[in-house]
N, C-alpha and C. Protein backbone atom coordinates (compact mmCIF):
# COMPACT_ATOMS: atom_id res chain seq x y z
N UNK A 1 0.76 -1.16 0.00
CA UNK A 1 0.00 0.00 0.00
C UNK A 1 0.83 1.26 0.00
N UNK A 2 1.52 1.32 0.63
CA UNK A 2 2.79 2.06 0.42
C UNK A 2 3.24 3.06 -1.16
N UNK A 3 3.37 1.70 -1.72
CA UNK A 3 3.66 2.31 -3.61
C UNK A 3 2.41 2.86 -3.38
N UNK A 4 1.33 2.51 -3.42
CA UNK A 4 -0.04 2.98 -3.88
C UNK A 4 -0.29 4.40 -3.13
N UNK A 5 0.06 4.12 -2.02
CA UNK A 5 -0.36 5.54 -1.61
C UNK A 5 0.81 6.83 -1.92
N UNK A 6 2.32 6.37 -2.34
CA UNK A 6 3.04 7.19 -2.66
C UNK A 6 2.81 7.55 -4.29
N UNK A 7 2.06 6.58 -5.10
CA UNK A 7 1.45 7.22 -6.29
C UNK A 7 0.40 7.73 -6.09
N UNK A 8 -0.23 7.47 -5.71
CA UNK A 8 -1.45 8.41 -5.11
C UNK A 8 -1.02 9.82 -4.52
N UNK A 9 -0.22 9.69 -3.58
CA UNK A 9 -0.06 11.15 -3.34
C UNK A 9 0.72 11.92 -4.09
N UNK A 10 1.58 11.39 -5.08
CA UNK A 10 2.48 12.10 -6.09
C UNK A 10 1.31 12.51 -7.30
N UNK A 11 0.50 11.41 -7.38
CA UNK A 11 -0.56 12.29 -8.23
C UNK A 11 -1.31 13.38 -8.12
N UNK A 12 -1.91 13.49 -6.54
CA UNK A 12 -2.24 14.60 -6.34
C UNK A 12 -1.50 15.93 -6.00
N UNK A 13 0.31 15.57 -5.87
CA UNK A 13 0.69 16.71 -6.20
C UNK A 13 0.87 17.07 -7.39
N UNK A 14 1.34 16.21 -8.41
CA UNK A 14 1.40 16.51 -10.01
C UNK A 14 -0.42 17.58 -10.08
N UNK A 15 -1.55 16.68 -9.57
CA UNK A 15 -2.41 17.79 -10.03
C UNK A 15 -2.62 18.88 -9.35
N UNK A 16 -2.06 19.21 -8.08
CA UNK A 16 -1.89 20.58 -7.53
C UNK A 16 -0.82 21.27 -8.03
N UNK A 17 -0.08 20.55 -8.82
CA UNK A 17 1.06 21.51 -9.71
C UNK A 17 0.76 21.91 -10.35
N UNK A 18 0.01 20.87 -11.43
CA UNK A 18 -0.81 21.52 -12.73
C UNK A 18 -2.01 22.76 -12.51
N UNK A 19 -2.55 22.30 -11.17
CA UNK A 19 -3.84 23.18 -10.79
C UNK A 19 -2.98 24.84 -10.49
N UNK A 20 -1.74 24.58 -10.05
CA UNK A 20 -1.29 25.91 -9.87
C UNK A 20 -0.68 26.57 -10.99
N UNK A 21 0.11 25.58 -12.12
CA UNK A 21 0.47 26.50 -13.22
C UNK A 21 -0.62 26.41 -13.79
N UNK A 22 -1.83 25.96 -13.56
CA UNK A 22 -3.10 26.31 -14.89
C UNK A 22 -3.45 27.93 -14.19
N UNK A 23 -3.66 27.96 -12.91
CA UNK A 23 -3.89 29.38 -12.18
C UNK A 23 -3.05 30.55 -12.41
N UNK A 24 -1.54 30.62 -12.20
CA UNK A 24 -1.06 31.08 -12.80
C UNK A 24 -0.86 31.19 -14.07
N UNK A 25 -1.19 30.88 -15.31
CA UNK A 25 -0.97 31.10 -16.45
C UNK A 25 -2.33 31.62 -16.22
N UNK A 26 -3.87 31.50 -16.01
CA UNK A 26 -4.82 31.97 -16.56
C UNK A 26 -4.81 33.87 -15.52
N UNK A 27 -3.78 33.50 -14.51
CA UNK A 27 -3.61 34.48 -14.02
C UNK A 27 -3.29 35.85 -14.55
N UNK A 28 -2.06 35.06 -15.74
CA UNK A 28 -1.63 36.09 -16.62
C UNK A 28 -2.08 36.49 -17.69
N UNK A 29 -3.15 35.51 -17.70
CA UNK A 29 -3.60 36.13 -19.30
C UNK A 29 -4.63 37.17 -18.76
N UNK A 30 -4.66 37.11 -17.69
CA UNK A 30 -6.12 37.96 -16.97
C UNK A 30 -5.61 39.05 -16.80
N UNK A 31 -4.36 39.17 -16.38
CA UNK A 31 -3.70 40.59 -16.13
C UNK A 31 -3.63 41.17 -17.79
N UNK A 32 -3.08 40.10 -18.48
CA UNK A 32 -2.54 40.85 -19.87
C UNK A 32 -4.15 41.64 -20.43
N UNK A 33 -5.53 40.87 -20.22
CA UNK A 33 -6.90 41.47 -20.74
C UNK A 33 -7.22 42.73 -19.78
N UNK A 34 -6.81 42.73 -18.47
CA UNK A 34 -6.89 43.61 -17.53
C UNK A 34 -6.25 44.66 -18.30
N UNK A 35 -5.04 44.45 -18.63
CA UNK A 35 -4.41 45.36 -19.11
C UNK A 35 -4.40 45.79 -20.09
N UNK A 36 -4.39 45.06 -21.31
CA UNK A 36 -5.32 45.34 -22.43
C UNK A 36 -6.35 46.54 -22.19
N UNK A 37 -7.49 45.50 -21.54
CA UNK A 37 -8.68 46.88 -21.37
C UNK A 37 -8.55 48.06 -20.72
N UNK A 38 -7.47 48.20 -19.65
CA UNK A 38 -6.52 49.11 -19.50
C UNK A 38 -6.10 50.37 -20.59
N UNK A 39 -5.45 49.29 -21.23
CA UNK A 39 -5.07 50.52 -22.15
C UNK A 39 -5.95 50.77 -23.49
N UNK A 40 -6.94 50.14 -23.67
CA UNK A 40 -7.62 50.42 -24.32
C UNK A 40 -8.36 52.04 -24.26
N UNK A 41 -9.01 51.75 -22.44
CA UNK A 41 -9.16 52.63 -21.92
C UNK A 41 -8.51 54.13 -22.22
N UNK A 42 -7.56 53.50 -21.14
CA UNK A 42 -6.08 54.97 -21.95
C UNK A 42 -6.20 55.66 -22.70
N UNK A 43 -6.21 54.64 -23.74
CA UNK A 43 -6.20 55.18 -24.77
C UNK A 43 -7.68 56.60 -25.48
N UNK A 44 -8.68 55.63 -24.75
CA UNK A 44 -9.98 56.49 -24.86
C UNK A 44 -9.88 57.68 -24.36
N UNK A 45 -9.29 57.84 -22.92
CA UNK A 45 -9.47 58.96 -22.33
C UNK A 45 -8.50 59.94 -22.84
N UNK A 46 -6.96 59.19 -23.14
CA UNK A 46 -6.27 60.19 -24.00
C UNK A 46 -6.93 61.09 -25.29
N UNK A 47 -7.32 60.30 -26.03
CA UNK A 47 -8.27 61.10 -27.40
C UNK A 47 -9.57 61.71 -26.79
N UNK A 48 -10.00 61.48 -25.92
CA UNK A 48 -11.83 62.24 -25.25
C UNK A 48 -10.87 63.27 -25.11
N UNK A 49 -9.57 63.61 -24.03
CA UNK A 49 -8.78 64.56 -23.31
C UNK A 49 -8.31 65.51 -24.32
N UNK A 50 -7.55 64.91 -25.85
CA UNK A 50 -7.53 65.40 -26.57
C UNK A 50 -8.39 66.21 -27.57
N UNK A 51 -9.34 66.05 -27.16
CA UNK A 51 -10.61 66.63 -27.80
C UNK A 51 -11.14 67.85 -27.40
N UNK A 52 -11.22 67.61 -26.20
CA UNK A 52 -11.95 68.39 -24.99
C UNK A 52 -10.36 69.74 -24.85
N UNK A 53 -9.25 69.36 -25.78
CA UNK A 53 -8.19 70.36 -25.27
C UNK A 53 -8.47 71.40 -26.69
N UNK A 54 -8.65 70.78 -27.83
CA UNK A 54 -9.28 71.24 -28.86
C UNK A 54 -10.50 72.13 -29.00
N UNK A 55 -11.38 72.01 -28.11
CA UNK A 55 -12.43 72.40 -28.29
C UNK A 55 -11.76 73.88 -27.71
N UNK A 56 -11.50 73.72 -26.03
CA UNK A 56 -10.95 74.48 -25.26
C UNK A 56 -10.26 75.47 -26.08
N UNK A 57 -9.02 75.09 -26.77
CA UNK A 57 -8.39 76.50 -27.83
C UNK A 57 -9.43 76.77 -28.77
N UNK A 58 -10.35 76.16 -29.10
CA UNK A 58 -11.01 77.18 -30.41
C UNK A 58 -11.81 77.93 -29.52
N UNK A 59 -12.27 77.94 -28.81
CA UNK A 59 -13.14 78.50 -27.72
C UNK A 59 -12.47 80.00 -27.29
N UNK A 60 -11.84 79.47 -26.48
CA UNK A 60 -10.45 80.58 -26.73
C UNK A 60 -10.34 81.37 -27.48
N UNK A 61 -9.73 80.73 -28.77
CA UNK A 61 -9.76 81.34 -29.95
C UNK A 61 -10.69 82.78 -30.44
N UNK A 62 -11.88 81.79 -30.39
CA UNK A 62 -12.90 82.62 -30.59
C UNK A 62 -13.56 83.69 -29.97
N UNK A 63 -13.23 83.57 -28.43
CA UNK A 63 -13.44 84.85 -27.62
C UNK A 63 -12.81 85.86 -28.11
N UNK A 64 -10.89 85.16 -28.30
CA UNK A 64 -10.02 86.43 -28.63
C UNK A 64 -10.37 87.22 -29.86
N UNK A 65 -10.94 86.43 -30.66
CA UNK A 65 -11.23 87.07 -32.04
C UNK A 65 -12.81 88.01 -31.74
N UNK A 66 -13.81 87.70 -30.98
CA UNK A 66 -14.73 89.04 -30.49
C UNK A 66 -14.32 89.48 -29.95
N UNK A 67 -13.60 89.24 -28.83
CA UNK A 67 -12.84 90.80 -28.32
C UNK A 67 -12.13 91.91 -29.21
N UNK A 68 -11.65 91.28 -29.61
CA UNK A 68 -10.58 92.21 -30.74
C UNK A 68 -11.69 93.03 -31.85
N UNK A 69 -12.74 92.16 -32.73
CA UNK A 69 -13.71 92.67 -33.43
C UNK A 69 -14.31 93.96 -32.55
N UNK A 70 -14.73 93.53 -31.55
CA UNK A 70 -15.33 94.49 -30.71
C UNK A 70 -14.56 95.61 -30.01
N UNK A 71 -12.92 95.85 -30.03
CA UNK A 71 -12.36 96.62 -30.07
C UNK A 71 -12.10 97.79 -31.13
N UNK A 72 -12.23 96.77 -32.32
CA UNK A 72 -12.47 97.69 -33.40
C UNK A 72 -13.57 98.23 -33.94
N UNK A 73 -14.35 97.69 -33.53
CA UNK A 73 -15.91 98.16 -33.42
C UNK A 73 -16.05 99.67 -33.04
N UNK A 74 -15.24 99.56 -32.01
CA UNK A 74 -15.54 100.83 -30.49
C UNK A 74 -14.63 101.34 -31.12
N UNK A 75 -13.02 100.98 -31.67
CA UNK A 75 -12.24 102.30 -32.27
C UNK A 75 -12.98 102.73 -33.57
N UNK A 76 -13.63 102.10 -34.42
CA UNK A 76 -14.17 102.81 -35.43
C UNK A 76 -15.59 103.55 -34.99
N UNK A 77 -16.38 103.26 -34.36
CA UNK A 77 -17.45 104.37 -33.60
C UNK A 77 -16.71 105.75 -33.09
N UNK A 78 -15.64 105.31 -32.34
CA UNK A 78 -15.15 106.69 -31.66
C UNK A 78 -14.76 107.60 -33.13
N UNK A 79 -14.20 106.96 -33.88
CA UNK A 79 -13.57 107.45 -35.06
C UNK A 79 -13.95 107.94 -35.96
N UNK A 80 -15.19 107.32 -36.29
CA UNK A 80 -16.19 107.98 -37.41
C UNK A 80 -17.80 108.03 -36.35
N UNK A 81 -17.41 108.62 -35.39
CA UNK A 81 -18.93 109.35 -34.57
C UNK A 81 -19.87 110.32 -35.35
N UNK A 82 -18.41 111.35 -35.80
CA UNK A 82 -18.46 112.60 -36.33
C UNK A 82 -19.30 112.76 -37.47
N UNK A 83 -19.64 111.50 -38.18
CA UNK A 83 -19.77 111.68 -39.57
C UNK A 83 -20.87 112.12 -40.30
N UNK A 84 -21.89 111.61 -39.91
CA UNK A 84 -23.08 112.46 -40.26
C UNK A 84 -23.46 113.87 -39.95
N UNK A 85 -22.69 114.29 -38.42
CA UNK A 85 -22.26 115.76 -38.11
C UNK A 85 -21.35 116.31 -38.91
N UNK A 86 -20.27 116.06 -39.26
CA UNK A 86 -19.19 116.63 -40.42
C UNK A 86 -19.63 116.86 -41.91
N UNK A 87 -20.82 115.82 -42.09
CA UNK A 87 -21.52 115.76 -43.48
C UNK A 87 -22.37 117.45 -43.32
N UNK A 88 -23.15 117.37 -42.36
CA UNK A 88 -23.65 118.53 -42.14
C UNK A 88 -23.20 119.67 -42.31
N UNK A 89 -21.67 119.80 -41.62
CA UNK A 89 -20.82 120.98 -41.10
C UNK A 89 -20.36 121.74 -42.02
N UNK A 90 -20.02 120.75 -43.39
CA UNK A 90 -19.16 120.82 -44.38
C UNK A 90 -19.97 121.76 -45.78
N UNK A 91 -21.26 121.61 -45.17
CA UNK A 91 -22.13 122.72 -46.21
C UNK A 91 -22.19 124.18 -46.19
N UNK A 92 -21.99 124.28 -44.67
CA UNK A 92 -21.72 125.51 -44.15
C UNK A 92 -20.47 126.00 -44.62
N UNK A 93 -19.18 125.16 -44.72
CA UNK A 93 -18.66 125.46 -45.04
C UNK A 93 -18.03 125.97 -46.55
N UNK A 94 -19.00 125.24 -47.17
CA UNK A 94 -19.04 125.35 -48.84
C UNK A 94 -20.02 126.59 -48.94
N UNK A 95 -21.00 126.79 -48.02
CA UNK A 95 -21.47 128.47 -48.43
C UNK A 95 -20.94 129.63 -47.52
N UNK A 96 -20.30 129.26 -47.25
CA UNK A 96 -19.18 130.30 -46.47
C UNK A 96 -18.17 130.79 -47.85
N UNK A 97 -17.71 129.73 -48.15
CA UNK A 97 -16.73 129.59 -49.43
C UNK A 97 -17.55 130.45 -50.59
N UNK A 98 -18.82 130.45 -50.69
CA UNK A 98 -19.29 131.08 -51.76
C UNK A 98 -19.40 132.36 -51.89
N UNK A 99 -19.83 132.49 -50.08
CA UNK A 99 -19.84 133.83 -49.66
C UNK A 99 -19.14 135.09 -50.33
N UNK A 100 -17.43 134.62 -49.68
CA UNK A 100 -16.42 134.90 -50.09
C UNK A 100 -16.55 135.13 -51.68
N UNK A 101 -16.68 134.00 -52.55
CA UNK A 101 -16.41 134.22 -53.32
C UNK A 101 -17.21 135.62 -54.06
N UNK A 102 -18.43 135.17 -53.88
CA UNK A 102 -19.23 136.01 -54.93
C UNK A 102 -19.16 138.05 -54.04
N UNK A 103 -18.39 138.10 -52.67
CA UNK A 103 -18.40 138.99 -52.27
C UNK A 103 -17.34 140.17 -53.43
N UNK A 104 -17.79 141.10 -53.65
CA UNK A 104 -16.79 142.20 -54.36
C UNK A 104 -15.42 142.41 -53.83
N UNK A 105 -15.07 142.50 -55.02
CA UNK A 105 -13.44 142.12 -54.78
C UNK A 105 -12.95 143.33 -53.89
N UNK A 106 -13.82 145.06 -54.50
CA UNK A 106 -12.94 145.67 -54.09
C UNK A 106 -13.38 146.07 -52.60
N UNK A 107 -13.65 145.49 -52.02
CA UNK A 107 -14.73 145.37 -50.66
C UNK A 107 -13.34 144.71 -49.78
N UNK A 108 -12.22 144.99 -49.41
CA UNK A 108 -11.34 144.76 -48.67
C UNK A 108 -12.01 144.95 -47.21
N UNK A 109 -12.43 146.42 -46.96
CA UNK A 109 -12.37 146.74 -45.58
C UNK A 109 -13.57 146.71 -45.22
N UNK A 110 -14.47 145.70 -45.92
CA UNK A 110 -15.87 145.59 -45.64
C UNK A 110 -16.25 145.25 -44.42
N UNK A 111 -16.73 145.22 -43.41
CA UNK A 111 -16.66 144.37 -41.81
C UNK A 111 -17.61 143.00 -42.10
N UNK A 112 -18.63 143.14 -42.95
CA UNK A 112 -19.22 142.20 -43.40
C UNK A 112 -18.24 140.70 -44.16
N UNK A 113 -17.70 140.90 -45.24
CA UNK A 113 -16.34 140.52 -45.67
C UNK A 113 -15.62 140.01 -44.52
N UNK A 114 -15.03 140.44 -43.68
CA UNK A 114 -14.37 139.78 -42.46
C UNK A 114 -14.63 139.14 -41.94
N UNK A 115 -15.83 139.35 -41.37
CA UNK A 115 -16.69 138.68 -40.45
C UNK A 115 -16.81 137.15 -41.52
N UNK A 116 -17.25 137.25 -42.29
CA UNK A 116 -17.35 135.72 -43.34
C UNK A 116 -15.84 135.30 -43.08
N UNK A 117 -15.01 135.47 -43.03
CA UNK A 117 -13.35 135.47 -43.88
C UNK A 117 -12.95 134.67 -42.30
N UNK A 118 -13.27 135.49 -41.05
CA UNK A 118 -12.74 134.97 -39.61
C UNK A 118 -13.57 133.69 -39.69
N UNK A 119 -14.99 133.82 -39.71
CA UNK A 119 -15.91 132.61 -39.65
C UNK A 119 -15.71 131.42 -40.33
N UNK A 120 -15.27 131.54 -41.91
CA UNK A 120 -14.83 130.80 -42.51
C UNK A 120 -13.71 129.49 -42.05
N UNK A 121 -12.64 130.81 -41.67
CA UNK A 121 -11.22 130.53 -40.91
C UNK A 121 -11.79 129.23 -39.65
N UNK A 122 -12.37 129.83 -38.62
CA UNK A 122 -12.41 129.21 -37.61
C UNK A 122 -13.17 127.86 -38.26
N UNK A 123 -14.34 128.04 -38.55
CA UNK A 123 -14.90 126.98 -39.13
C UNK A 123 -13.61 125.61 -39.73
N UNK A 124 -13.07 125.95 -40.90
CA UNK A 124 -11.88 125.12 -41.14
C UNK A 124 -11.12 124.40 -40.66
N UNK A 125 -10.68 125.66 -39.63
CA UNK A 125 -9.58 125.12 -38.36
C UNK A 125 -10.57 124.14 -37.32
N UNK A 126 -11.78 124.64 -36.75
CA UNK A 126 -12.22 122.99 -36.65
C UNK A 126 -12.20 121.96 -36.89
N UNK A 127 -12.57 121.81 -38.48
CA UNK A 127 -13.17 120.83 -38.81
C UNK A 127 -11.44 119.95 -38.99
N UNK A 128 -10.36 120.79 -39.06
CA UNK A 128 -9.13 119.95 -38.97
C UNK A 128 -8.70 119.69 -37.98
N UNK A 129 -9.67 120.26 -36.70
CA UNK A 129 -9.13 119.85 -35.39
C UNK A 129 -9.69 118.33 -35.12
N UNK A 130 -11.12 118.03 -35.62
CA UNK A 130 -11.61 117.01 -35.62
C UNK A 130 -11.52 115.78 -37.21
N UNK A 131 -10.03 115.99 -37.52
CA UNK A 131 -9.66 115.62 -38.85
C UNK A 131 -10.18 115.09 -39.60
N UNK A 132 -11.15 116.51 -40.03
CA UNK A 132 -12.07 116.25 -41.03
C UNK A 132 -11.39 117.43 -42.37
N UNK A 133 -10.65 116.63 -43.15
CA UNK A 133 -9.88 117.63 -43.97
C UNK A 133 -10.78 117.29 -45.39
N UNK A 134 -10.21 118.85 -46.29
CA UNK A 134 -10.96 119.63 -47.63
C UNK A 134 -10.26 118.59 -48.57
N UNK A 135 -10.37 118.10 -50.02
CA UNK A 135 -9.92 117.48 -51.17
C UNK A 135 -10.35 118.55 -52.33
N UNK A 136 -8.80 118.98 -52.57
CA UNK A 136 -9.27 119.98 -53.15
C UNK A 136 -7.77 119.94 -54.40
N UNK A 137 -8.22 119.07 -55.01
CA UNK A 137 -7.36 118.63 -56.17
C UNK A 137 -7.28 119.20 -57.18
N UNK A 138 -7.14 120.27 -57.22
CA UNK A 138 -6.86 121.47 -58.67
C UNK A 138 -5.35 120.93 -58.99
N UNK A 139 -5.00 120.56 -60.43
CA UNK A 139 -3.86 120.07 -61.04
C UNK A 139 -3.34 118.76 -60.80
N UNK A 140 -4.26 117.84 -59.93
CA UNK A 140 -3.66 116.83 -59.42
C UNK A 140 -4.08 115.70 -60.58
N UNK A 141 -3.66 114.73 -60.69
CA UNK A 141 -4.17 113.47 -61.70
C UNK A 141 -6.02 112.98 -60.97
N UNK A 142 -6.69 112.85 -61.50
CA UNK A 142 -7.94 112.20 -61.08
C UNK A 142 -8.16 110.95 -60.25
N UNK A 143 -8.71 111.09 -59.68
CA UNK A 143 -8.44 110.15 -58.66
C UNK A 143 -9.97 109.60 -58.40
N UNK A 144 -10.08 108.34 -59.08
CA UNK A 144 -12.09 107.97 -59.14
C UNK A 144 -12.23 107.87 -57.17
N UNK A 145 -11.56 107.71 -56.70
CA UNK A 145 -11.89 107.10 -54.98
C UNK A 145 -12.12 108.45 -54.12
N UNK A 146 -11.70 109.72 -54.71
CA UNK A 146 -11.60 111.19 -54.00
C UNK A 146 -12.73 112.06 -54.88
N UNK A 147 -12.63 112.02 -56.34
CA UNK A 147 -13.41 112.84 -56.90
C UNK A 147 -14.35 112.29 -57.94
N UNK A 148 -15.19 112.91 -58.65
CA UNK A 148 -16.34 112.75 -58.83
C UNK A 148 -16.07 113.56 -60.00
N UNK A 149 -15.89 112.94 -60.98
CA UNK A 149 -15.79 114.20 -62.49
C UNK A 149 -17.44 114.19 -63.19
N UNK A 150 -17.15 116.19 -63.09
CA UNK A 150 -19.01 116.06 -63.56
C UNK A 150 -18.90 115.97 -65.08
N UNK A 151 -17.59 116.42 -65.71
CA UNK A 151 -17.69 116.50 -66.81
C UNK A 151 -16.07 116.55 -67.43
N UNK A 152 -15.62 116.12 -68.73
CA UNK A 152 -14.46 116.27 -69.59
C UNK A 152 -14.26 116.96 -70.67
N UNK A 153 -13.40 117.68 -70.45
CA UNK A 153 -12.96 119.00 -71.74
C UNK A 153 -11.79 118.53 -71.99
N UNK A 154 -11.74 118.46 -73.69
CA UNK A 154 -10.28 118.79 -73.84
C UNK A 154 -9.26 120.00 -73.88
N UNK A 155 -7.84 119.32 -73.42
CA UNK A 155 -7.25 120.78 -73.15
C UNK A 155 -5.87 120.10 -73.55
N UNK A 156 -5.25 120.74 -74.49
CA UNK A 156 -4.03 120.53 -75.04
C UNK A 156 -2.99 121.27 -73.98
N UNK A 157 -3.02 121.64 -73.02
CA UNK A 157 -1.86 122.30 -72.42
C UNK A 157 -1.94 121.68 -70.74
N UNK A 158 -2.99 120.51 -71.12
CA UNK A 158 -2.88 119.53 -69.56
C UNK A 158 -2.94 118.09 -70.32
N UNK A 159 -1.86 117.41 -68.90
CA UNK A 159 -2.52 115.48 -69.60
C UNK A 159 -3.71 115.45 -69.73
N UNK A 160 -3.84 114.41 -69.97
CA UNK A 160 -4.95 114.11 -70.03
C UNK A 160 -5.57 113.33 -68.65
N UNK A 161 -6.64 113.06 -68.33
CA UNK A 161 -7.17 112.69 -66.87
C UNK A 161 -6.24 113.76 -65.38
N UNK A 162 -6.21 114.87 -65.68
CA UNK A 162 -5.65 115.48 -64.73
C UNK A 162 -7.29 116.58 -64.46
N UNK A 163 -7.22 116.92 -63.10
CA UNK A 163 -8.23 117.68 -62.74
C UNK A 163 -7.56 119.19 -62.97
N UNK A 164 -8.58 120.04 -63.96
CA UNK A 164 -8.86 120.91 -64.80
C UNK A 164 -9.35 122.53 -63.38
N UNK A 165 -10.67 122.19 -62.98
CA UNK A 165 -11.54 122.66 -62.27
C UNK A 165 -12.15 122.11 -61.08
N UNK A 166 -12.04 122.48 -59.97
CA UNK A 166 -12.83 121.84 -58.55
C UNK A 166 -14.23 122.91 -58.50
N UNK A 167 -15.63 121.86 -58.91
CA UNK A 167 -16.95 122.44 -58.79
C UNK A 167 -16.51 122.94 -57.19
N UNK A 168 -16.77 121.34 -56.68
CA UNK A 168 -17.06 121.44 -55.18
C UNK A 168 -15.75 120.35 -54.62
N UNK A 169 -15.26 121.48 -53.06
CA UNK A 169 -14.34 120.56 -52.74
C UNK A 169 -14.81 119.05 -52.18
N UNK A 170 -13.72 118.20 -51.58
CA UNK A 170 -14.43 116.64 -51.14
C UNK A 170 -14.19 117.07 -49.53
N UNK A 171 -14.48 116.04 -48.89
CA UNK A 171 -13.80 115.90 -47.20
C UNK A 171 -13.87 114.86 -47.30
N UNK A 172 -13.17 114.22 -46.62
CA UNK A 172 -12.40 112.99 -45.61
C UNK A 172 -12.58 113.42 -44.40
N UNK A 173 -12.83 112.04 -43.80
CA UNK A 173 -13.16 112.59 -42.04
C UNK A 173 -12.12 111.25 -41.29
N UNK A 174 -11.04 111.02 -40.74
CA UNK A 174 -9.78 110.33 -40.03
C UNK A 174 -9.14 109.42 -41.87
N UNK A 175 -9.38 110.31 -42.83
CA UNK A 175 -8.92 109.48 -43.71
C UNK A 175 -10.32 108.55 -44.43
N UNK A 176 -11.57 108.58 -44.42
CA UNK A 176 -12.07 108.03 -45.31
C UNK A 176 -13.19 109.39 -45.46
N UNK A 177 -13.39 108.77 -47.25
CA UNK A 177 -13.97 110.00 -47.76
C UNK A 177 -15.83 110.24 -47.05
N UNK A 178 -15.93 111.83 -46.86
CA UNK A 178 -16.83 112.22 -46.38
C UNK A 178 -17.86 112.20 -47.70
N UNK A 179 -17.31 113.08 -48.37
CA UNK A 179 -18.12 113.83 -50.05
C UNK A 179 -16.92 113.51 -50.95
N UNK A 180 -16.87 113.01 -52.29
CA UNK A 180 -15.87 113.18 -53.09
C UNK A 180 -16.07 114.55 -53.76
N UNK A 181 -14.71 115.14 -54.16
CA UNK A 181 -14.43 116.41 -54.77
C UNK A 181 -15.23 116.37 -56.30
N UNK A 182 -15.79 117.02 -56.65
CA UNK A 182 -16.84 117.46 -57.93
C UNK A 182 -15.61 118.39 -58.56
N UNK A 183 -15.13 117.24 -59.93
CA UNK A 183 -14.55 117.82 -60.72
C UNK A 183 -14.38 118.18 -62.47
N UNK A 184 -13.83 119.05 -63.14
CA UNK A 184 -13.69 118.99 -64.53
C UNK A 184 -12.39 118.17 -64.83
N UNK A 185 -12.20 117.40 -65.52
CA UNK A 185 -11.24 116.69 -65.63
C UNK A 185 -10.96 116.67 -67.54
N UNK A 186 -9.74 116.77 -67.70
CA UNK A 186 -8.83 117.33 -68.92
C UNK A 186 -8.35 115.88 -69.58
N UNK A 187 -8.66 115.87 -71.41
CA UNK A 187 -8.96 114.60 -71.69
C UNK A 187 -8.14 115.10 -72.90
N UNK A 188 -7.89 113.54 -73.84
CA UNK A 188 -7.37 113.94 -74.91
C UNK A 188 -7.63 114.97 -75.78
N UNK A 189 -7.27 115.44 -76.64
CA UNK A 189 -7.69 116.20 -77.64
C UNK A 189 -8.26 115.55 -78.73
């Protein structure tokens, strides 16, 4: 009984050997799926993370870009406030100009005459305080973005497309045009 029970008990350690490397091996394959799904995982949350960092800069992005719009918003309001007031201002100032003109020449010490001539003055010097400046292109080449040609004469003793006559001057108010200049403009012969 002896043999028998020493095969007997060698068998049941052979199958507690086997029972332990079957445990351990299924041990490891459990860690390797653990881990697997692990990094599967990982991997998910890396790209969700990556996403969510994406969104975050355009977001960003996009604030910075209305802020900035809306900075320029507010610098061009402050900038062109004036403009429908300067449109106004600028008539006065064109019959001021007429004033003058059609006043008699030999009327130097007229007080009437002055009085237009100071008014005029100040008027001007305003409107360049609030840089709202005159376009007043007598001899200059034509310029379609400043003036406004009412009409073309030829004139052999100018180029051609050069401004001839200013009807009416233009304004610009910080650099964009208020009124374009009303001009005669000098054409081939």
């Amino acid at each position: 009984m002896s043999d028998q029970t020493n095969k007997a008990q060698q068998e049941v350690e052979q199958e507690e050997l086997l029972n332990e490397a079957d445990a351990a091996i299924a041990e490891e394959v459990l860690e390797g799926v653990v881990e697997e799904e692990a990094s599967d995982e990982l991997v998910k949350a890396r790209e969700e993370a990556a996403q969510y960092k994406e969104v975050a800069l355009r977001a960003q992005a996009e604030t910075q870009n209305i802020r900035r719009r809306a900075e320029q918003d507010v610098e061009k309001a402050h900038k062109f406030a004036l403009e429908k007031f300067a449109k106004s201002v600028i008539t006065v100032a064109d019959n001021l100009e007429r004033a003058l003109s059609s006043a008699v020449e030999g009327s130097e010490n007229d007080p009437m005459r002055e009085g237009v001539e100071l008014t005029y003055k100040d008027l001007v010097e305003t409107l360049a305080r609030f840089e709202v400046v005159a376009v007043d292109p007598q001899g200059e080449p034509f310029n379609p973005e400043l003036h406004q040609a009412m009409t073309m004469v030829p004139n052999p003793n100018m180029e051609p497309n050069t401004v001839m006559d200013v009807v009416q001057k233009g304004y610009t108010l910080n650099g964009r045009l208020l009124r374009p200049a009303m001009v005669v403009v000098s054409s081939a012969v």
